[in-house]
N, C-alpha and C. Protein backbone atom coordinates (compact mmCIF):
# COMPACT_ATOMS: atom_id res chain seq x y z
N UNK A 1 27.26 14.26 4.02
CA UNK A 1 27.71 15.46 4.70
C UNK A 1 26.60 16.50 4.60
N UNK A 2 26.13 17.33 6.07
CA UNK A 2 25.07 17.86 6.06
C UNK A 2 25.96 19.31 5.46
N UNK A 3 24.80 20.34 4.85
CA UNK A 3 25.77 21.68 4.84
C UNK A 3 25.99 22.53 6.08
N UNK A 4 27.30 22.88 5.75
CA UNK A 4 28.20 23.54 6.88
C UNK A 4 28.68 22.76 8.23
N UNK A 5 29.22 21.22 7.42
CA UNK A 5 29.39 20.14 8.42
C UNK A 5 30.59 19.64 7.80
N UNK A 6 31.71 19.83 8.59
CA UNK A 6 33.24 19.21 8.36
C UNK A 6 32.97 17.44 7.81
N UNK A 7 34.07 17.12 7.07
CA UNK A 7 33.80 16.01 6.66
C UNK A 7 34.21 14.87 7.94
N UNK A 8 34.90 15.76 8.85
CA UNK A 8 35.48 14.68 10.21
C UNK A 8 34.45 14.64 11.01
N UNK A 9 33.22 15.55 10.87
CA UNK A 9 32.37 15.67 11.60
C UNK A 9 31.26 14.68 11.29
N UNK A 10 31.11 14.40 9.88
CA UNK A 10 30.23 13.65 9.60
C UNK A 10 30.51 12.11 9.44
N UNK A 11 32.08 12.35 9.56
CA UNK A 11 32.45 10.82 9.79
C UNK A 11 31.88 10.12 11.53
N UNK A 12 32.19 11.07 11.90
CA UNK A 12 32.49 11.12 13.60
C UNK A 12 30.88 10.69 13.66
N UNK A 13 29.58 11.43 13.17
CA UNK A 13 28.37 11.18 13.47
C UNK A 13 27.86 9.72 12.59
N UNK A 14 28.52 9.64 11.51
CA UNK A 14 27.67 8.35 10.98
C UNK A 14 28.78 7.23 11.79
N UNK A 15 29.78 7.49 12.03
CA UNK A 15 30.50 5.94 13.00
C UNK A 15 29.40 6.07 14.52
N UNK A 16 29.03 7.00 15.16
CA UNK A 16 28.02 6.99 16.21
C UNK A 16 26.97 6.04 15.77
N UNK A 17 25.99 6.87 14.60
CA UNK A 17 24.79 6.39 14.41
C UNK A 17 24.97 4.76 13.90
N UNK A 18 25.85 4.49 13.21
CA UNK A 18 25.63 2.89 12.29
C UNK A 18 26.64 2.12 13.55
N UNK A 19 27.15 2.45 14.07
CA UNK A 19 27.96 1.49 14.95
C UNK A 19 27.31 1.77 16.52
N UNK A 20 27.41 2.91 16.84
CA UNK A 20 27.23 3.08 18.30
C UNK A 20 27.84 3.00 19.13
N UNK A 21 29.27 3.27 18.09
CA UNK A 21 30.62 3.96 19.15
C UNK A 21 31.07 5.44 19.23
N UNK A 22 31.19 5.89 20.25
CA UNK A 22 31.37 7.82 20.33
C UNK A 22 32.70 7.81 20.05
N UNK A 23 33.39 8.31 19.59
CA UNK A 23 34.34 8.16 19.23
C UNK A 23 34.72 10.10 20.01
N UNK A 24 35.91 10.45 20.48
CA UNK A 24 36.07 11.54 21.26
C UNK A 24 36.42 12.24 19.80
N UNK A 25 37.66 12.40 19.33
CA UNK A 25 38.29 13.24 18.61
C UNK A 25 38.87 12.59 17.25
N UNK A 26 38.80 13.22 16.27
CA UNK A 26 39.30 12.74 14.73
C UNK A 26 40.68 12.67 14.30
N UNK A 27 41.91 11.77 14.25
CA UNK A 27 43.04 12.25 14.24
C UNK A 27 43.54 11.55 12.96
N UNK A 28 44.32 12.25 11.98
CA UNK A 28 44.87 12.12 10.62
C UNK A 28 46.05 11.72 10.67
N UNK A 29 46.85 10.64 10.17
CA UNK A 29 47.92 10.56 10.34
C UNK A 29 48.62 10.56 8.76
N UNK A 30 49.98 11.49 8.82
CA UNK A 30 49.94 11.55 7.21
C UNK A 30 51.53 10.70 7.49
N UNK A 31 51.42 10.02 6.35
CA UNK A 31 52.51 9.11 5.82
C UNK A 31 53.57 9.71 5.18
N UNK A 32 53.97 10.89 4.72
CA UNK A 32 55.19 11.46 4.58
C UNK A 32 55.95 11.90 5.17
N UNK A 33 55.77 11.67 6.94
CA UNK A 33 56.60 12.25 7.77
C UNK A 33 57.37 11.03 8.06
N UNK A 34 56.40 9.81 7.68
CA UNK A 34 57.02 8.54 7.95
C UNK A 34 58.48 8.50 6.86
N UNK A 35 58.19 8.72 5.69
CA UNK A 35 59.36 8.51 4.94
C UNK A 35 60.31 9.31 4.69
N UNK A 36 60.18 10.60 5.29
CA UNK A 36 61.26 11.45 5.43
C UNK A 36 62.19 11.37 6.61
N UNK A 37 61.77 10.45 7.49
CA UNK A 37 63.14 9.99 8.65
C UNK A 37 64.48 9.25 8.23
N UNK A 38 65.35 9.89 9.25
CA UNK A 38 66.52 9.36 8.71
C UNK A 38 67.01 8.12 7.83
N UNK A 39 66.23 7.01 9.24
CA UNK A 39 66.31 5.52 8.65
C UNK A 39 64.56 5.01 8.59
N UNK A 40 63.95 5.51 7.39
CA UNK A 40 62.79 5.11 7.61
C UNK A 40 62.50 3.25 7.59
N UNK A 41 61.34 3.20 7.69
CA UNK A 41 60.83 1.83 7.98
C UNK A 41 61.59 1.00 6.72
N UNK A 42 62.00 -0.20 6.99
CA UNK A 42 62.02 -1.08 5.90
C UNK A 42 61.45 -1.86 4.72
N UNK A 43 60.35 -1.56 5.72
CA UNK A 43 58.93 -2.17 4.81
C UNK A 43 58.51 -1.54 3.92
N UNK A 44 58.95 -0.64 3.73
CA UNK A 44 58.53 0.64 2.76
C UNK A 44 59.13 0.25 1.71
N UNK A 45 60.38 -0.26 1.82
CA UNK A 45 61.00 0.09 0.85
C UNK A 45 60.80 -1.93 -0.12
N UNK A 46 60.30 -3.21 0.53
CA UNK A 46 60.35 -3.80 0.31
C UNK A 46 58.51 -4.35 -0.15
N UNK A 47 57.84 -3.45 0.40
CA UNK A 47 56.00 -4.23 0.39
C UNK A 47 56.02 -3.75 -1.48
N UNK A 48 56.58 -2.85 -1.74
CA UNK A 48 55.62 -2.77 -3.19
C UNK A 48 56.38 -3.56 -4.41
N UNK A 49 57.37 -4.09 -4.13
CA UNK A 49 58.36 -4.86 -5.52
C UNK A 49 57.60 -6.24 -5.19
N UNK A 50 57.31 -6.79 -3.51
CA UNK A 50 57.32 -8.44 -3.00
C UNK A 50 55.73 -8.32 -3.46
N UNK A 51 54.64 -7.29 -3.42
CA UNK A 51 53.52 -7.12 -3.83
C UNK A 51 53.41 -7.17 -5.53
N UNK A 52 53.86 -6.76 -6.20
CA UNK A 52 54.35 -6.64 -7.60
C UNK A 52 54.65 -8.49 -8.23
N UNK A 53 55.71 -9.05 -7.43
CA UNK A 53 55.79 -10.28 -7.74
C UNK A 53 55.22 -11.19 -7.32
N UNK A 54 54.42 -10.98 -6.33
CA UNK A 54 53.21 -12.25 -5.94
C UNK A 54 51.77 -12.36 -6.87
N UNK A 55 51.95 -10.73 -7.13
CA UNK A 55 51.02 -10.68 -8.64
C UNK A 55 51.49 -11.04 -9.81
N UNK A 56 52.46 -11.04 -10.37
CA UNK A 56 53.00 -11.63 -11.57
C UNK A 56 52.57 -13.10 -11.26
N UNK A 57 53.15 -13.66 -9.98
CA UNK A 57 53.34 -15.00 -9.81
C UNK A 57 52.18 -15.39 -10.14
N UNK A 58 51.36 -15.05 -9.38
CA UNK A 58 49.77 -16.12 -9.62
C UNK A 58 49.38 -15.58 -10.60
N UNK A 59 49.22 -14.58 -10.83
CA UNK A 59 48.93 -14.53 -12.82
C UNK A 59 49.34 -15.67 -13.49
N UNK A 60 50.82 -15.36 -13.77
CA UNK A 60 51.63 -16.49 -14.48
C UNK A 60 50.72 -18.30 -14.27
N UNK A 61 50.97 -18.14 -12.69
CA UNK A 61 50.24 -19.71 -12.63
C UNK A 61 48.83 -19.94 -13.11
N UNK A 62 47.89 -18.74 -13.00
CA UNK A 62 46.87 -18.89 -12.88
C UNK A 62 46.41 -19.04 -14.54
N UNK A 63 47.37 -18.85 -15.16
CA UNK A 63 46.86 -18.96 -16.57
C UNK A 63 47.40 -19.99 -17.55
N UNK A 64 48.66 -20.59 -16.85
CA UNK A 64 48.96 -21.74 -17.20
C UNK A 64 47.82 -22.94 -17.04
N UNK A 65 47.09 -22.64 -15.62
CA UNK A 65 46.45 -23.44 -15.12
C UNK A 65 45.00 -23.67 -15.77
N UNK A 66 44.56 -22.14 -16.41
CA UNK A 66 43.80 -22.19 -16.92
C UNK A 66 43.60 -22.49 -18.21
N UNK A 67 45.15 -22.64 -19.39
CA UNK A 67 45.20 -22.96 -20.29
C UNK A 67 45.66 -24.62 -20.54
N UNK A 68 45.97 -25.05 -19.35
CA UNK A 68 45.52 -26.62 -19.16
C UNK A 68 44.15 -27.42 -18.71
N UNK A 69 43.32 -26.53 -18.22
CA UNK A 69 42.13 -26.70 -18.49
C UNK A 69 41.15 -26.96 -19.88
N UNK A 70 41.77 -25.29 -20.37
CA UNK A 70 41.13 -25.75 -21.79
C UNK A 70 41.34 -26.37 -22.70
N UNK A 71 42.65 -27.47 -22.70
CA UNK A 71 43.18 -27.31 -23.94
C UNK A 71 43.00 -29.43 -23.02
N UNK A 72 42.45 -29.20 -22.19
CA UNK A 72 42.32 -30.56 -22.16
C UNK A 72 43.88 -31.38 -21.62
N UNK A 73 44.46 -31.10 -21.03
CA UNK A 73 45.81 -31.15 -20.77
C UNK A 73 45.94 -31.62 -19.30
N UNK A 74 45.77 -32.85 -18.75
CA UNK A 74 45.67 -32.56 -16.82
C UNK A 74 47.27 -32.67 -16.68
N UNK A 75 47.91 -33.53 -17.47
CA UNK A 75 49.31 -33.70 -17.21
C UNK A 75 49.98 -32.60 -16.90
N UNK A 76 49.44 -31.42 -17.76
CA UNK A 76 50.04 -30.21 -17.95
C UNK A 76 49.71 -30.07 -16.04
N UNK A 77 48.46 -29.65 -15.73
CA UNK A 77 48.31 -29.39 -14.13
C UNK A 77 49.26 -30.37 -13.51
N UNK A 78 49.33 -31.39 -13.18
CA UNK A 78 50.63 -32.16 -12.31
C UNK A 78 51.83 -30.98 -12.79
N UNK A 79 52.44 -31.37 -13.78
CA UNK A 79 53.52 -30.55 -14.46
C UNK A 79 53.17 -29.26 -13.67
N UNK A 80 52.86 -28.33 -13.85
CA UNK A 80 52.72 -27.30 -12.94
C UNK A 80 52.74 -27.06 -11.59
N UNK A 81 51.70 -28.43 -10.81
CA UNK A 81 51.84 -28.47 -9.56
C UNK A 81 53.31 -28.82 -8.78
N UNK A 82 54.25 -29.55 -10.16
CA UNK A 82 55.71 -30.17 -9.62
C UNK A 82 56.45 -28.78 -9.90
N UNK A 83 56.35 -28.11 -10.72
CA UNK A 83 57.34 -27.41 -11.22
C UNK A 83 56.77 -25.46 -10.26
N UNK A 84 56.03 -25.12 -9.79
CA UNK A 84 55.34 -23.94 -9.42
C UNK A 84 55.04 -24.10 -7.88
N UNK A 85 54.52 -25.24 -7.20
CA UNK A 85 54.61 -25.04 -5.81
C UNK A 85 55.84 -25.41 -4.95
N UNK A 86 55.62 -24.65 -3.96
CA UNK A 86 56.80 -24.83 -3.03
C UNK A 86 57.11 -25.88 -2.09
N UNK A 87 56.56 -27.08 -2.71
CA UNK A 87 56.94 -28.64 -1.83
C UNK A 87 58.25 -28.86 -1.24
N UNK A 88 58.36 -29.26 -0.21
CA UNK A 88 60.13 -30.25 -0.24
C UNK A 88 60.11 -31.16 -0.34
């Protein structure tokens, strides 16, 4: 940011210079107007618990997996692969 140069301004000039797209006007969109509607989005209310447990999940696996590695164990990996993925 040059001095006495808005920070939208200097976004606006380095997306010109490194890309070499003009871009017309800078527009902000703020996310609390989203969640103050009546019936806001659903996803809101479901991305951060299903995000939360897909991280536990592969943690969990990922260290089982890795403590059948070290410990010299492949049975243990089958065992895991039967009991942790989602086969039918």
């Amino acid at each position: 940011v040059d001095e006495g140069e808005s920070v939208e301004a200097a976004l606006l000039r380095e997306v010109r210079e490194e890309i070499g797209l003009r871009l017309q006007r800078w527009e902000q969109v703020a996310v609390v107007p989203l969640l103050d509607q009546p019936q806001p989005n659903v996803s809101f209310v479901f991305h951060p618990p299903f995000l939360y447990l897909g991280y536990v999940g592969f943690s969990v696996a990922y260290s089982f997996a890795v403590a059948a590695l070290i410990s010299g164990m492949p049975g243990l990996i089958q065992w895991l692969h039967d009991h942790i993925a989602f086969n039918p």
